[in-house]
Protein backbone atom coordinates (compact mmCIF):
# COMPACT_ATOMS: atom_id res chain seq x y z
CA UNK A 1 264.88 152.36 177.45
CA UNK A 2 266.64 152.41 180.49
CA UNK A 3 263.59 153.08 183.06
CA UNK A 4 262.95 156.36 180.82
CA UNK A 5 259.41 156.84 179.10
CA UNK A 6 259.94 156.82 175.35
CA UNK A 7 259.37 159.54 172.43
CA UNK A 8 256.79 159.05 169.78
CA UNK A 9 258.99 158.47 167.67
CA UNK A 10 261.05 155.61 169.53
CA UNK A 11 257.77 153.63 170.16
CA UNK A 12 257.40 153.87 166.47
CA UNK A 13 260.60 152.96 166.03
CA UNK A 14 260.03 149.64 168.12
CA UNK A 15 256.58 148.84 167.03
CA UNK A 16 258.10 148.61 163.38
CA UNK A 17 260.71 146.68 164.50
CA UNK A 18 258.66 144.20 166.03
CA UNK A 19 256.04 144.36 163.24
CA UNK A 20 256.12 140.55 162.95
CA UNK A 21 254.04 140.34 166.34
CA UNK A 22 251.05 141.19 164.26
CA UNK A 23 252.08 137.52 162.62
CA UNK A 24 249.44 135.94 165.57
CA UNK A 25 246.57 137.98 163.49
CA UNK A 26 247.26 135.86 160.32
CA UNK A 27 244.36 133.15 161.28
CA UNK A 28 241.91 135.59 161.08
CA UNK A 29 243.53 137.76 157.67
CA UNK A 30 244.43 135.15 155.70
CA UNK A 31 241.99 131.69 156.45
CA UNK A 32 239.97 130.59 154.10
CA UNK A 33 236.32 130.78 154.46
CA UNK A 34 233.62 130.15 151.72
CA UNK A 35 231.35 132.98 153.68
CA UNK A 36 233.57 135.41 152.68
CA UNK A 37 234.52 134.35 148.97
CA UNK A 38 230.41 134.38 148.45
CA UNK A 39 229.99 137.58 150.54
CA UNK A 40 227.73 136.93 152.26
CA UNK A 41 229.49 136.99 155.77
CA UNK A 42 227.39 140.08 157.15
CA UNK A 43 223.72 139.29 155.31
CA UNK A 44 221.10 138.56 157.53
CA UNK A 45 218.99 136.42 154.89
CA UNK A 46 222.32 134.05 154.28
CA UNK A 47 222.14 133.75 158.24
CA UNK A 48 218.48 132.76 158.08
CA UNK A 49 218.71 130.59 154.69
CA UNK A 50 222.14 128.82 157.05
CA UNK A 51 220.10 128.38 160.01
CA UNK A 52 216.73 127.30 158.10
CA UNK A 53 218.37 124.41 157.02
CA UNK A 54 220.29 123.24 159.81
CA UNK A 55 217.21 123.50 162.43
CA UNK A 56 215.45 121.04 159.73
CA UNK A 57 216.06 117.51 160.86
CA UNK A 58 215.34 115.88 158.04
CA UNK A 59 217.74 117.97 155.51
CA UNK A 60 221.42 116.50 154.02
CA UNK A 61 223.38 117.83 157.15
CA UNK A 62 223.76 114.52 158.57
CA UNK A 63 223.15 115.69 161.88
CA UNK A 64 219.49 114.67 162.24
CA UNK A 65 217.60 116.44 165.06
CA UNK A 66 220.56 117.23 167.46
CA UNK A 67 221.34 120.89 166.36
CA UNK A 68 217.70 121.35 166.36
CA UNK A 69 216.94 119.50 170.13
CA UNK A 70 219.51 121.58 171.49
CA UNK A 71 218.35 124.74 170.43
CA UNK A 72 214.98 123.71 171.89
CA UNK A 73 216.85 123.02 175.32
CA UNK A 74 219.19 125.79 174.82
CA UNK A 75 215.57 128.01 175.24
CA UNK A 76 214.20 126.14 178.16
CA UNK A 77 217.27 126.48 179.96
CA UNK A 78 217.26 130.92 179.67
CA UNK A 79 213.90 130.39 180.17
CA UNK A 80 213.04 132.66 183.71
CA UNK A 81 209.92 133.50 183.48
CA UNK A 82 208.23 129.34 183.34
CA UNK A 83 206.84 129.54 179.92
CA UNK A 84 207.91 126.35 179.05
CA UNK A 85 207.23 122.73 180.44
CA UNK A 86 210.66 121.08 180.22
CA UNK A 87 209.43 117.11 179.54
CA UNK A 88 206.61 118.67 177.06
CA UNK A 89 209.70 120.65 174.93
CA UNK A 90 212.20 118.35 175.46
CA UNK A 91 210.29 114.86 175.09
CA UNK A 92 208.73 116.11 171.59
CA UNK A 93 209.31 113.84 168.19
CA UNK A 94 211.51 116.61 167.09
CA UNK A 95 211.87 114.82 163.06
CA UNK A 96 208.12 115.74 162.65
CA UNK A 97 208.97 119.62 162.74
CA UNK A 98 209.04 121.22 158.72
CA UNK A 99 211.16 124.25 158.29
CA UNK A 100 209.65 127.78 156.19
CA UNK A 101 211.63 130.53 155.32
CA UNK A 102 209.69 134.27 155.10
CA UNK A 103 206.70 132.95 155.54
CA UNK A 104 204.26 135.60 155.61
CA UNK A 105 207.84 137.86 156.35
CA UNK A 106 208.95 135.44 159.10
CA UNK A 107 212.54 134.55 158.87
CA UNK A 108 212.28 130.70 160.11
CA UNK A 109 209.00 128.89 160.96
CA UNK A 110 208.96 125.50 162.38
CA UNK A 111 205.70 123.52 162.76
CA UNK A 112 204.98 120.22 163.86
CA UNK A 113 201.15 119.27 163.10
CA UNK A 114 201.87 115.76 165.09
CA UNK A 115 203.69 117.86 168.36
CA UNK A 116 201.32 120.82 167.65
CA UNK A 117 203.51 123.12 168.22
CA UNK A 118 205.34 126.39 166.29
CA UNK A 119 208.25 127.92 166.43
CA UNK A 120 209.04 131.59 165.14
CA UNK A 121 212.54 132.71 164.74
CA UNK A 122 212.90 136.51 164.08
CA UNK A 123 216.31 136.97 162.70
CA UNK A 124 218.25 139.50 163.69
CA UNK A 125 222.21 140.73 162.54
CA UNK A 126 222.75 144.18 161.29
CA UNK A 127 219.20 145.36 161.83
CA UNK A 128 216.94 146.08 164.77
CA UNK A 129 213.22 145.65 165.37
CA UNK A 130 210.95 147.61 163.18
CA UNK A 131 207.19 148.75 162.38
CA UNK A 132 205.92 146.65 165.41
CA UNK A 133 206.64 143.79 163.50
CA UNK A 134 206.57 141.32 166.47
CA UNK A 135 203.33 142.00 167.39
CA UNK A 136 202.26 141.89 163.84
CA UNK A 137 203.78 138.14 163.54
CA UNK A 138 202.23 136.89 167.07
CA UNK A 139 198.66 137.66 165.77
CA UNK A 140 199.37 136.33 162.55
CA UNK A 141 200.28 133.48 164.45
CA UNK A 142 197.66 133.11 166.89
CA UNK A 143 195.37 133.79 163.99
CA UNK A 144 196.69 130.61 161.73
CA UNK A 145 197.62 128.33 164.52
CA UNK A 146 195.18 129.05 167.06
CA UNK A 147 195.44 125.50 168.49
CA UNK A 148 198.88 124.98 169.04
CA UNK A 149 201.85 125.37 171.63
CA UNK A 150 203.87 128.77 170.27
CA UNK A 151 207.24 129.55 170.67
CA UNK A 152 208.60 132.78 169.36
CA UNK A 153 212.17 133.76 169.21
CA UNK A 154 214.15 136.61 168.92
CA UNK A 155 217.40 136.25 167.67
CA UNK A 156 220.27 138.95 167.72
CA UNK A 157 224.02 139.18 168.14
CA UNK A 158 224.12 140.33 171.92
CA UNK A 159 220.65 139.27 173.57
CA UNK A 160 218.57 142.40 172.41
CA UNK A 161 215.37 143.05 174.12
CA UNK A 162 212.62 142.40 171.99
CA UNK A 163 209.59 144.89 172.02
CA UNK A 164 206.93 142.46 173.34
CA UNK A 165 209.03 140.50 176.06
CA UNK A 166 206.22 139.52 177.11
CA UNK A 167 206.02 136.64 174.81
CA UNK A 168 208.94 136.49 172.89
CA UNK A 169 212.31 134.86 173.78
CA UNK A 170 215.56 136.08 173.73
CA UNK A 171 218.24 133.90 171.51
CA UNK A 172 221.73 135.08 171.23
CA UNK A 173 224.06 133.74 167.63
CA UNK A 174 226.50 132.83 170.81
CA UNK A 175 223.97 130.13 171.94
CA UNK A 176 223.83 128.96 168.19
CA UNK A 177 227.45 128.79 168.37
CA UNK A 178 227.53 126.94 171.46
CA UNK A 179 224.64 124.11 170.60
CA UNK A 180 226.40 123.87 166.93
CA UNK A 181 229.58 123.02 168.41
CA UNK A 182 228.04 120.74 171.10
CA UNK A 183 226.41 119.20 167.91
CA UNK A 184 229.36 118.46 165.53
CA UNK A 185 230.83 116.95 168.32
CA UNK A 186 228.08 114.30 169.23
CA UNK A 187 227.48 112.82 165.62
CA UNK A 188 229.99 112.17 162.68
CA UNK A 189 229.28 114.09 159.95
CA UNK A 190 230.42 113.97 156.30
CA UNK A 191 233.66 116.13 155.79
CA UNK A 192 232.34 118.60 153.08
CA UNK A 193 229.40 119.31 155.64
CA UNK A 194 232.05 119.63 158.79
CA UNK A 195 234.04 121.94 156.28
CA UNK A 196 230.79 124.22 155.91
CA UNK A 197 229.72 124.26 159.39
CA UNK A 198 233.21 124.81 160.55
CA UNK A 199 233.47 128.01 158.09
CA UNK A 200 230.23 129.48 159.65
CA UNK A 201 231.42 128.71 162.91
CA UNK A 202 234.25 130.75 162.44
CA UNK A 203 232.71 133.68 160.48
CA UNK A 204 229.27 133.88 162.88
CA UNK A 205 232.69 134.57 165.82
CA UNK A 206 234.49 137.00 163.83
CA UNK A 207 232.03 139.05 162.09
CA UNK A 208 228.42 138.34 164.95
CA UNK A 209 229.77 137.86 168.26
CA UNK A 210 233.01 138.32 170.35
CA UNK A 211 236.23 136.02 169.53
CA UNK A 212 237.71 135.96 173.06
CA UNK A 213 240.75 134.40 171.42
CA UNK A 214 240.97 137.07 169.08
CA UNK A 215 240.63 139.77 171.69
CA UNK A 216 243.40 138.38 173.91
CA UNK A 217 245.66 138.98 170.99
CA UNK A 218 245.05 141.70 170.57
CA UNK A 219 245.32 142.97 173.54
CA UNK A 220 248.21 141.32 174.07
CA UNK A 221 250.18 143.27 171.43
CA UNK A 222 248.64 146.49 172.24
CA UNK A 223 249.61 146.19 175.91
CA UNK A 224 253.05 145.63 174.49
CA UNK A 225 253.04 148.13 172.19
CA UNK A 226 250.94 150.30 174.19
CA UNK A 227 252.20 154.47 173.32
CA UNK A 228 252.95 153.36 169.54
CA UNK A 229 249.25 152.43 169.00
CA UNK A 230 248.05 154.89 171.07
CA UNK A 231 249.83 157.51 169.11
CA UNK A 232 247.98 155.93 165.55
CA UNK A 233 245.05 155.95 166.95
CA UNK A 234 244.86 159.16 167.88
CA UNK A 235 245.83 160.38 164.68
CA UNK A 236 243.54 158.45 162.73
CA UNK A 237 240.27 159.31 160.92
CA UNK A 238 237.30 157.58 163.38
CA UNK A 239 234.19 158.44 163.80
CA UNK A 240 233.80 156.41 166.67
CA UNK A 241 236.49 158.09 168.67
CA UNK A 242 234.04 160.73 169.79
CA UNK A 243 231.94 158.35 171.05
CA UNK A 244 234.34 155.98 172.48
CA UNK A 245 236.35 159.08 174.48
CA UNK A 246 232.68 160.35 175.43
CA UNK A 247 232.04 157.02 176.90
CA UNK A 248 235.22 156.97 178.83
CA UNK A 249 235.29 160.42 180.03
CA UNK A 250 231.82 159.63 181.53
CA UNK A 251 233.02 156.86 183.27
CA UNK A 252 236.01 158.58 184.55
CA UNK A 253 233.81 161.41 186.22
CA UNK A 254 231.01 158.75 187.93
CA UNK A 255 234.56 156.94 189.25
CA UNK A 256 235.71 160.44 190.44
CA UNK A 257 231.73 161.09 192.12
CA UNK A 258 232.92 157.25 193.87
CA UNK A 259 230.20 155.49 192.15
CA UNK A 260 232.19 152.85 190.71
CA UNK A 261 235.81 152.22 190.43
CA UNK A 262 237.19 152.73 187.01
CA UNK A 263 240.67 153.48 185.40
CA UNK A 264 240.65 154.96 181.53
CA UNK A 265 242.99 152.08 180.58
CA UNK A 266 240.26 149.13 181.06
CA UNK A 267 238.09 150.33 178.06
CA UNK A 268 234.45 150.14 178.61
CA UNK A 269 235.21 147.76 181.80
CA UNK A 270 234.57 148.91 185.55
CA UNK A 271 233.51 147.46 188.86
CA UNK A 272 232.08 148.79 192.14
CA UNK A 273 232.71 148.90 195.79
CA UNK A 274 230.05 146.15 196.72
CA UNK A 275 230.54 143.86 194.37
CA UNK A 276 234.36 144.03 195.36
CA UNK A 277 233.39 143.02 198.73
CA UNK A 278 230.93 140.24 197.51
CA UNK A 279 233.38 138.74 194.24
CA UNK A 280 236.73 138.80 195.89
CA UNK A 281 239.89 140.09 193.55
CA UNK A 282 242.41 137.17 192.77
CA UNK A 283 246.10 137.37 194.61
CA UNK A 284 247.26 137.03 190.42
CA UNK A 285 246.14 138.25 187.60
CA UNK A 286 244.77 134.54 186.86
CA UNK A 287 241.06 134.85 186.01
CA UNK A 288 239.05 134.57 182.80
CA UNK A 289 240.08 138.01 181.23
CA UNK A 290 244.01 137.73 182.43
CA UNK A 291 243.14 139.72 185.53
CA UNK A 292 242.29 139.24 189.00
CA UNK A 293 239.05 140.12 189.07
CA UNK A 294 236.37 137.36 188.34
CA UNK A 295 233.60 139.43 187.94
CA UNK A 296 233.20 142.62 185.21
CA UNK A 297 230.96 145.48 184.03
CA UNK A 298 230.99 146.63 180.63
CA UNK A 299 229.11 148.29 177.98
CA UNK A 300 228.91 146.53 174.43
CA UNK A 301 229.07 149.29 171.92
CA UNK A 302 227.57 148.56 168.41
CA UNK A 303 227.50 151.75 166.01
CA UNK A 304 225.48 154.68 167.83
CA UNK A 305 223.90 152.53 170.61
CA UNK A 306 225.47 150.36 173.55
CA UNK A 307 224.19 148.06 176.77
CA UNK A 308 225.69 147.03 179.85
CA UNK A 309 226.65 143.92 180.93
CA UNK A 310 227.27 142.06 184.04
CA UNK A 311 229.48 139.44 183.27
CA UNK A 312 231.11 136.42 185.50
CA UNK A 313 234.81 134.73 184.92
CA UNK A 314 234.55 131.22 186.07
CA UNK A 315 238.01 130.33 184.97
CA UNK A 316 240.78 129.66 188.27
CA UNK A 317 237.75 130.80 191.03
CA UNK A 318 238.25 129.49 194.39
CA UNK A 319 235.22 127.26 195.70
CA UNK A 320 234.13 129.98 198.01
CA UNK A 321 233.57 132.29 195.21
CA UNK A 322 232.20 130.19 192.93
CA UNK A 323 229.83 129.11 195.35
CA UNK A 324 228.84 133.08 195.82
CA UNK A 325 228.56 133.65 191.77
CA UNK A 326 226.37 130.57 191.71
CA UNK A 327 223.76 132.33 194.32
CA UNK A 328 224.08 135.66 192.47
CA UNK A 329 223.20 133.95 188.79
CA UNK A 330 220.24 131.67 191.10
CA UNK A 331 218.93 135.32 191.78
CA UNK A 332 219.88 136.76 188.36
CA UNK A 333 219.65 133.89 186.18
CA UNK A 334 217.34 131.41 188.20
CA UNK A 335 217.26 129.03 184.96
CA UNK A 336 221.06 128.85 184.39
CA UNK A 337 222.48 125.38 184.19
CA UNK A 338 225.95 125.88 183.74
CA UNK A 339 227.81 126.20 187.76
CA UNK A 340 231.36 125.63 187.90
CA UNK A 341 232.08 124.63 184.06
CA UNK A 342 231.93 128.25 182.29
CA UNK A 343 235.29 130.48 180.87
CA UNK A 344 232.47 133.34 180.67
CA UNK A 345 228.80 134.34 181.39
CA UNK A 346 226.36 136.48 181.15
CA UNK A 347 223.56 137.41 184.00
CA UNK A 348 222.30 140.24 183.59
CA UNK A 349 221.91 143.08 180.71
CA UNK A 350 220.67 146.85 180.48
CA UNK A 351 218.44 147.80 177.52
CA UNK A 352 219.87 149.39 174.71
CA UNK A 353 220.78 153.34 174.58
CA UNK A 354 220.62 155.06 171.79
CA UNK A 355 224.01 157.69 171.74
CA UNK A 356 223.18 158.85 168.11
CA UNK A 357 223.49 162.88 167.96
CA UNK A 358 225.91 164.88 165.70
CA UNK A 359 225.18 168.28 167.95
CA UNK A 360 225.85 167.14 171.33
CA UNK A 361 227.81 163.87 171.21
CA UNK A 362 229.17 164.46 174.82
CA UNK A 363 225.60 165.43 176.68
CA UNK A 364 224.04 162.32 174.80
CA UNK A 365 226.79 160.01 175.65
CA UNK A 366 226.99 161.50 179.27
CA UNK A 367 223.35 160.99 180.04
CA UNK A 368 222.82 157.68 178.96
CA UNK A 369 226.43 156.10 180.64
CA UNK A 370 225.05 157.69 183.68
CA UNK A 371 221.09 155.64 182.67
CA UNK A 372 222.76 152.27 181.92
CA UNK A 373 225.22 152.70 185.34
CA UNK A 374 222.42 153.68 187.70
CA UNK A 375 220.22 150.72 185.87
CA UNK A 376 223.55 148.17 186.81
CA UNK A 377 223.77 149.85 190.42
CA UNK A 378 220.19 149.15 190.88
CA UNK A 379 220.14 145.41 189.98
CA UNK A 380 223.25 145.26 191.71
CA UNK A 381 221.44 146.46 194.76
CA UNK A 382 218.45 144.94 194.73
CA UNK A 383 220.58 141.37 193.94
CA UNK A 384 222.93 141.61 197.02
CA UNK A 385 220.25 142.94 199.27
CA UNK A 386 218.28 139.33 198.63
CA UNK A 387 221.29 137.52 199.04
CA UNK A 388 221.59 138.82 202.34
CA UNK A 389 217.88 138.13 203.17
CA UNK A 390 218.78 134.82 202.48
């Protein structure tokens, strides 16, 4: 209002007045979805009974062995540490694998007595790991089916370390996503069937793992209505606020100590010095994310425990850059296939810190920000060092 900043009360005033911006949100309020009518959106077991049958290649899906294939390459391709050879995985008669659910507590098992070859799937969406239960599983495993190739995978929202990384995989629900849309595209499948797969598509983004779409709408009418949500927020009744402030205020001092560069106003979001100087800011506000950096930072906060992430925008990247991101993920990511053709991606994550303490919310929080920075400064350094070696 004429250059001046406005009273709570006037952003209140506006926010109401524009109330039909939250009109965008509708999609995800008011679309039907069959997940949610049977609520079951949120239970792991529906997840596993869902993904049971559509790894079978022999069930009524229609989409024979595709979804199943490319989960198969989806693992060879994040695999870094050689486990796998790629013409023995990829070149198997995938219709001769059979499909178990909970057998002997293991949420999928996929055998092939013709490939010789098993496949665990440890299932993973509002629980974590428990009672050494992947160890447990692997000897149960190399106990039954001492003769054949094993493959055991560990499958969680946001790429969760297993216990025994040693010899289990990592999975993430957004590389079922991915494959099952890559699927429905490649074969023509009956329309009840689309409908169902569509609807769990949908839910798996909303309710598992991040809707970037959603997000940017969000966004997009808080940074318009910016001091009237603020003010709602902060008179709300959260019990994450501590934690989320705690976070931030962490953040602000290692960005006052010049450790990494950080403003309040980007969330859990921050970048450093070096990595400035190696993943050059955009002249616009163009990239990925709607800003002009093409590279990003961030911690992924679920309940009482968060990780960090380092995170590449591939969207509007000049070839130099791109050609720099591509060595980093080569050092990061050696098995990565995707170069120039990604919106977002992954290279490297922190373990998980556990934040959960009603007595000292702040020292917790402060400590283990600081852990998860100094682990992402360390990577960073080590990564950049052998890029210059080379």
């Amino acid at each position: 209002m004429d250059g001046k900043e406005l009273t709570n009360e006037e952003a209140l005033q506006i926010f109401l007045l524009d109330i039909g911006c939250l009109d965008e949100l509708l999609p995800w309020t008011r679309k039907f979805n069959m997940f949610d009518v049977l609520k079951i959106s949120r239970t792991e077991i529906r997840h596993s009974n869902m993904l049971g049958w559509l790894l079978n290649p022999n069930e009524n899906h229609g989409m024979g062995d595709v979804f199943l294939k490319g989960i198969f390459q989806r693992l060879v391709e994040n695999d870094s540490d050689g486990r796998y050879d790629v013409f023995n995985v990829l070149l198997m008669d995938f219709y001769t694998f059979s499909v178990m659910r909970e057998w002997k507590n293991i949420d999928i098992l996929l055998t092939s007595t013709e490939e010789k070859t098993v496949v665990a799937i440890e299932n993973k969406v509002g629980s974590h790991e428990h009672s050494n239960q992947l160890n447990r599983y692997r000897n149960i495993l190399e106990k039954e089916y001492p003769d054949y190739n094993r493959m055991l995978v560990f499958l969680t929202p946001d790429g969760e370390k297993p216990s025994d990384v040693e010899n289990w995989d990592v999975l993430t629900y957004s590389d079922v996503i991915d494959v099952l849309e890559s699927a429905t595209l490649q074969i023509k499948i009956l329309p009840d069937v689309d409908l169902m797969i569509k609807n769990y598509i949908d839910v798996v983004r909303r309710d598992i793992v991040e809707d970037q779409q959603l997000i940017d709408i969000c966004n997009k009418i808080y940074n318009k209505h910016k001091k009237a949500l603020d003010l709602i927020f902060e008179n709300r009744i959260d019990g994450k606020a501590q934690l989320t402030d705690a976070i931030k205020d962490t953040l602000c001092r290692l960005s006052e100590e010049g450790l990494i560069i950080y403003d309040e106003s980007w969330g859990y979001n921050f970048r450093t010095e070096a990595m400035d100087k190696y993943l050059l800011l955009l002249d616009e506000a163009i990239s990925s994310w709607g800003s002009t950096n093409i590279y990003s930072y961030w911690f992924n906060v679920r309940d009482d425990r968060f990780y960090g992430i380092f995170e590449l925008a591939g969207n509007n990247v000049p070839e130099e850059s791109m050609k720099k991101m591509q060595a980093i993920t080569d050092v990061l990511k050696p098995n990565d296939k995707r170069k120039s053709n990604f919106t977002y991606k992954r290279i490297y994550t922190t373990k998980w810190y556990d934040v959960s303490d009603d007595e000292d919310i702040e020292g917790v929080v402060d400590k283990a920000v600081r852990a998860a920075v100094e682990d992402i400064l360390d990577m960073e350094k080590k990564a950049l060092s052998q890029l210059n070696e080379n």
